[in-house]
N, C-alpha and C. Protein backbone atom coordinates (compact mmCIF):
# COMPACT_ATOMS: atom_id res chain seq x y z
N UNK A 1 0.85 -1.18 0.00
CA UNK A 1 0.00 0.00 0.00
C UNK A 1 0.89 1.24 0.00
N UNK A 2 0.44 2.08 -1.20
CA UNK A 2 1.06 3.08 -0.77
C UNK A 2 0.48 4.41 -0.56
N UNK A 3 1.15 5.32 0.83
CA UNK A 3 0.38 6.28 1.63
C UNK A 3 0.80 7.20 0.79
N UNK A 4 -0.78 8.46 1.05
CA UNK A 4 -0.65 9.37 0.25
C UNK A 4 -0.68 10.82 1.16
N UNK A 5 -0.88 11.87 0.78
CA UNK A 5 -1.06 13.19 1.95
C UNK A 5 -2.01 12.92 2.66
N UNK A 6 -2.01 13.42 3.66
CA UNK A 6 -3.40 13.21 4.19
C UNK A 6 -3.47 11.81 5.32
N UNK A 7 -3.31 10.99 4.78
CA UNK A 7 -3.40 9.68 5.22
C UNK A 7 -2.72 9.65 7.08
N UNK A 8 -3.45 8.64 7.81
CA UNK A 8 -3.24 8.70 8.78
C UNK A 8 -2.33 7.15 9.31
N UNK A 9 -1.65 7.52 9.95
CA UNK A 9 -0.71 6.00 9.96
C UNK A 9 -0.12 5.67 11.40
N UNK A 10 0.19 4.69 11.57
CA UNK A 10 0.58 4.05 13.19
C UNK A 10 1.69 3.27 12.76
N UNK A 11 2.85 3.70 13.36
CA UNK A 11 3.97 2.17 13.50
C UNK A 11 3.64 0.98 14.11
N UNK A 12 3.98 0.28 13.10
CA UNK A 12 3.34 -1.62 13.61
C UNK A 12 4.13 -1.48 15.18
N UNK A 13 4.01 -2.09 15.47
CA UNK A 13 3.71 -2.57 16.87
C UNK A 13 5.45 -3.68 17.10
N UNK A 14 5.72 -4.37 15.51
CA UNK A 14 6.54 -4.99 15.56
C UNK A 14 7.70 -4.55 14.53
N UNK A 15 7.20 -3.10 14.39
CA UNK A 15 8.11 -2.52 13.71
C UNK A 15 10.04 -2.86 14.28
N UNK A 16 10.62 -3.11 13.49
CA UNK A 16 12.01 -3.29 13.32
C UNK A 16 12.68 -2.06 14.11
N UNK A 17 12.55 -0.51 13.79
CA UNK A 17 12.87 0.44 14.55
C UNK A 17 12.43 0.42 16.05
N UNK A 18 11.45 -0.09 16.58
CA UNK A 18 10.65 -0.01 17.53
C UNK A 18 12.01 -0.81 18.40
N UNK A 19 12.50 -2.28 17.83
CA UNK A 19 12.94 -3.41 18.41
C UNK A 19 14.67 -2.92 18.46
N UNK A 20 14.75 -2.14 17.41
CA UNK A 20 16.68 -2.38 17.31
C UNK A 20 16.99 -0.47 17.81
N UNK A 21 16.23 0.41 17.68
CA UNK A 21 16.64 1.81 17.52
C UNK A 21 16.14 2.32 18.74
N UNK A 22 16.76 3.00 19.91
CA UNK A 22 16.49 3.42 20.90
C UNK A 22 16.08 5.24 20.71
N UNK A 23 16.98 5.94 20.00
CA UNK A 23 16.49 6.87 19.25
C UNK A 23 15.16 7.20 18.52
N UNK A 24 14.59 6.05 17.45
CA UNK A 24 13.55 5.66 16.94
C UNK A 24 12.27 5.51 17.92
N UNK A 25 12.87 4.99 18.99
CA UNK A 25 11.95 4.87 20.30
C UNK A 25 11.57 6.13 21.11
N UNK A 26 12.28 7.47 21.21
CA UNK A 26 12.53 8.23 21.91
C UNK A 26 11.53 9.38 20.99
N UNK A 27 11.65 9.38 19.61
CA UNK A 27 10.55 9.90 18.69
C UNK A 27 9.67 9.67 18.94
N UNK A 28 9.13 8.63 18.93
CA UNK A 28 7.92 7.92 18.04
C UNK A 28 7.27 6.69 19.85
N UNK A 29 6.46 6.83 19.94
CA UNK A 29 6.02 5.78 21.05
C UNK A 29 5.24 4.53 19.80
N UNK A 30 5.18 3.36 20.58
CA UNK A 30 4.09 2.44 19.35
C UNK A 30 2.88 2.56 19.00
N UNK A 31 2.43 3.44 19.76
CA UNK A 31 0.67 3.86 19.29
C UNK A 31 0.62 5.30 18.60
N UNK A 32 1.61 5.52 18.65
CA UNK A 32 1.64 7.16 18.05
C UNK A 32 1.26 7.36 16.61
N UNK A 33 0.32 8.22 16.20
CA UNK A 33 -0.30 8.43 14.73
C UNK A 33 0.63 9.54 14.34
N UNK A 34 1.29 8.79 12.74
CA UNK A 34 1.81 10.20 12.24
C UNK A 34 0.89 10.16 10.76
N UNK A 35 0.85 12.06 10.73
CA UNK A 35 0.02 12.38 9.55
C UNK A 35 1.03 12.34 8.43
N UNK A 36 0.42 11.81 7.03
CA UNK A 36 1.37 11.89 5.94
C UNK A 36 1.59 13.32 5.31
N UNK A 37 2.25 14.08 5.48
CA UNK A 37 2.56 15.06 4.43
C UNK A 37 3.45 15.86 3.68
N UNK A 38 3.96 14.39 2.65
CA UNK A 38 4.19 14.37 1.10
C UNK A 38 4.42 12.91 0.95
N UNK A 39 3.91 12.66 0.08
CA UNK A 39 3.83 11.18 -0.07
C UNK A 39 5.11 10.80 -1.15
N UNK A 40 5.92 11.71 -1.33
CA UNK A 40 7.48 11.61 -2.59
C UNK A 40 6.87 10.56 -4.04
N UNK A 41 6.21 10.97 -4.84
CA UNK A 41 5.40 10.74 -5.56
C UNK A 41 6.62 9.41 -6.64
N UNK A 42 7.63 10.32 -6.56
CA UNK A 42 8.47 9.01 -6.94
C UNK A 42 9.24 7.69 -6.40
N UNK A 43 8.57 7.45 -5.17
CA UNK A 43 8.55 6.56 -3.98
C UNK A 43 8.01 6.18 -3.74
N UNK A 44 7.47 4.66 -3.36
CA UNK A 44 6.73 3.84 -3.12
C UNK A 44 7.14 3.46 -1.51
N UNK A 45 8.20 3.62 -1.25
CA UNK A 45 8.63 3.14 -0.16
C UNK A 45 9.40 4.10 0.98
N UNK A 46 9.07 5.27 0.74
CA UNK A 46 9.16 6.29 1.88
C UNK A 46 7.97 7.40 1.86
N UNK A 47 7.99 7.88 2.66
CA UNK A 47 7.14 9.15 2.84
C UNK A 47 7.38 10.37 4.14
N UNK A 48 7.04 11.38 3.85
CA UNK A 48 7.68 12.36 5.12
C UNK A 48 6.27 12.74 5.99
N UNK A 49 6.31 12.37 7.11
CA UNK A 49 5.18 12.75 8.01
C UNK A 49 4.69 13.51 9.37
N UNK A 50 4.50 13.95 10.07
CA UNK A 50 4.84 14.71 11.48
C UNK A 50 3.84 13.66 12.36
N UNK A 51 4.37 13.12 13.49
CA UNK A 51 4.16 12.58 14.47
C UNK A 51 3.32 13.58 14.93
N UNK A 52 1.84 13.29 15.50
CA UNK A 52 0.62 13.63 15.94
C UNK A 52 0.97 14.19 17.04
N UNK A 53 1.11 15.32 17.95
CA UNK A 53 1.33 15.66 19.53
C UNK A 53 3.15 15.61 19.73
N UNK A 54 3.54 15.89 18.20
CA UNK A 54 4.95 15.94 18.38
C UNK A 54 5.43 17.30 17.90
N UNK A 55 6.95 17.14 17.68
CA UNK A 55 7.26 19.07 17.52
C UNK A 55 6.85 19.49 16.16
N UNK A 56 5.87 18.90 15.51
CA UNK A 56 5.75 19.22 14.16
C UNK A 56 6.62 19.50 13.08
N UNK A 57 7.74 18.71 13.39
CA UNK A 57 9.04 18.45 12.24
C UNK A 57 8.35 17.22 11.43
N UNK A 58 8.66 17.34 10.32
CA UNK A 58 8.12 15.96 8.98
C UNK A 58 9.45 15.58 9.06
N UNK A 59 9.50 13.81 9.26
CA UNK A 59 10.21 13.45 8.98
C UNK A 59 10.35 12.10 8.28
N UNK A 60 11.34 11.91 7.70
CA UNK A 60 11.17 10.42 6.59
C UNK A 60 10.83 9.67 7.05
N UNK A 61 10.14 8.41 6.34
CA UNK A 61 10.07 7.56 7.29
C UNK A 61 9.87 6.84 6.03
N UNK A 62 10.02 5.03 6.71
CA UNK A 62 9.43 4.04 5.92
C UNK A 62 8.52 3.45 5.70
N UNK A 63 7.46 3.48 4.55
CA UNK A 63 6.18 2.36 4.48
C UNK A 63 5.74 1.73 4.98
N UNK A 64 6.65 0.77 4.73
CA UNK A 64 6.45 -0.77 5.34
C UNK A 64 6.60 -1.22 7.04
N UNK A 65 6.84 -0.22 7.82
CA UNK A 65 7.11 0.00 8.87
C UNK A 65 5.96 0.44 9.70
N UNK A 66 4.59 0.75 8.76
CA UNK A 66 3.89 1.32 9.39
C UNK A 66 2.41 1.17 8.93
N UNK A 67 1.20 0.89 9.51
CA UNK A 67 -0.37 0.58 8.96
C UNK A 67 -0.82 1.61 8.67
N UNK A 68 -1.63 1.60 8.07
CA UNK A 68 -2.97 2.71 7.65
C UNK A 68 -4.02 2.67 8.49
N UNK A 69 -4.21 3.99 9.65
CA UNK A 69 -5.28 4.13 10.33
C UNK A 69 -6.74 4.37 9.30
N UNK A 70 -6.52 5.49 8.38
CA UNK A 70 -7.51 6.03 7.87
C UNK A 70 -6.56 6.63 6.86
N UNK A 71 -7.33 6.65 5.37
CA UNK A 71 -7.36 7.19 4.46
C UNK A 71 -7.95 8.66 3.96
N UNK A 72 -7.29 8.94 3.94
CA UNK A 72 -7.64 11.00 3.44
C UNK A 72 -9.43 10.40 2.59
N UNK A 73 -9.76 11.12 2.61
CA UNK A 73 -11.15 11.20 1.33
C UNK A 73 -10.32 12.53 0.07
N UNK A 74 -10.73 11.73 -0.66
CA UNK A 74 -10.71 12.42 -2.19
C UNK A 74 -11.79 13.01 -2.73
């Protein structure tokens, strides 16, 4: 799946960063929603987003690392 603006997203739970990155941990908690906004249109497999109740920096992140709460409406 790939996330677009808008889109609302959660790091899996068994995300890889969650398990090996203590830094990654110190961002991001495992229930934390980040909003997508820019989906790098020539990327399938990153996107830049701001963590929900965080300092509102967008930052990269990976796809596959993370579910789809909710989808933007078009």
């Amino acid at each position: 799946m790939v996330f677009r603006v808008g889109d609302l997203v959660r790091v899996k739970k068994d995300s890889w960063w969650l398990k090996r990155s203590q830094t990654f941990r110190a961002m991001i908690a495992p229930d934390s929603l980040v909003l997508v906004t820019d989906d790098l249109i020539s990327s399938e497999k990153f996107f830049y987003g701001v963590v929900c109740g965080g300092n509102d920096e967008a930052l990269l992140w990976s796809q596959d690392q993370f579910d789809l709460v909710q989808k933007v409406k078009r």
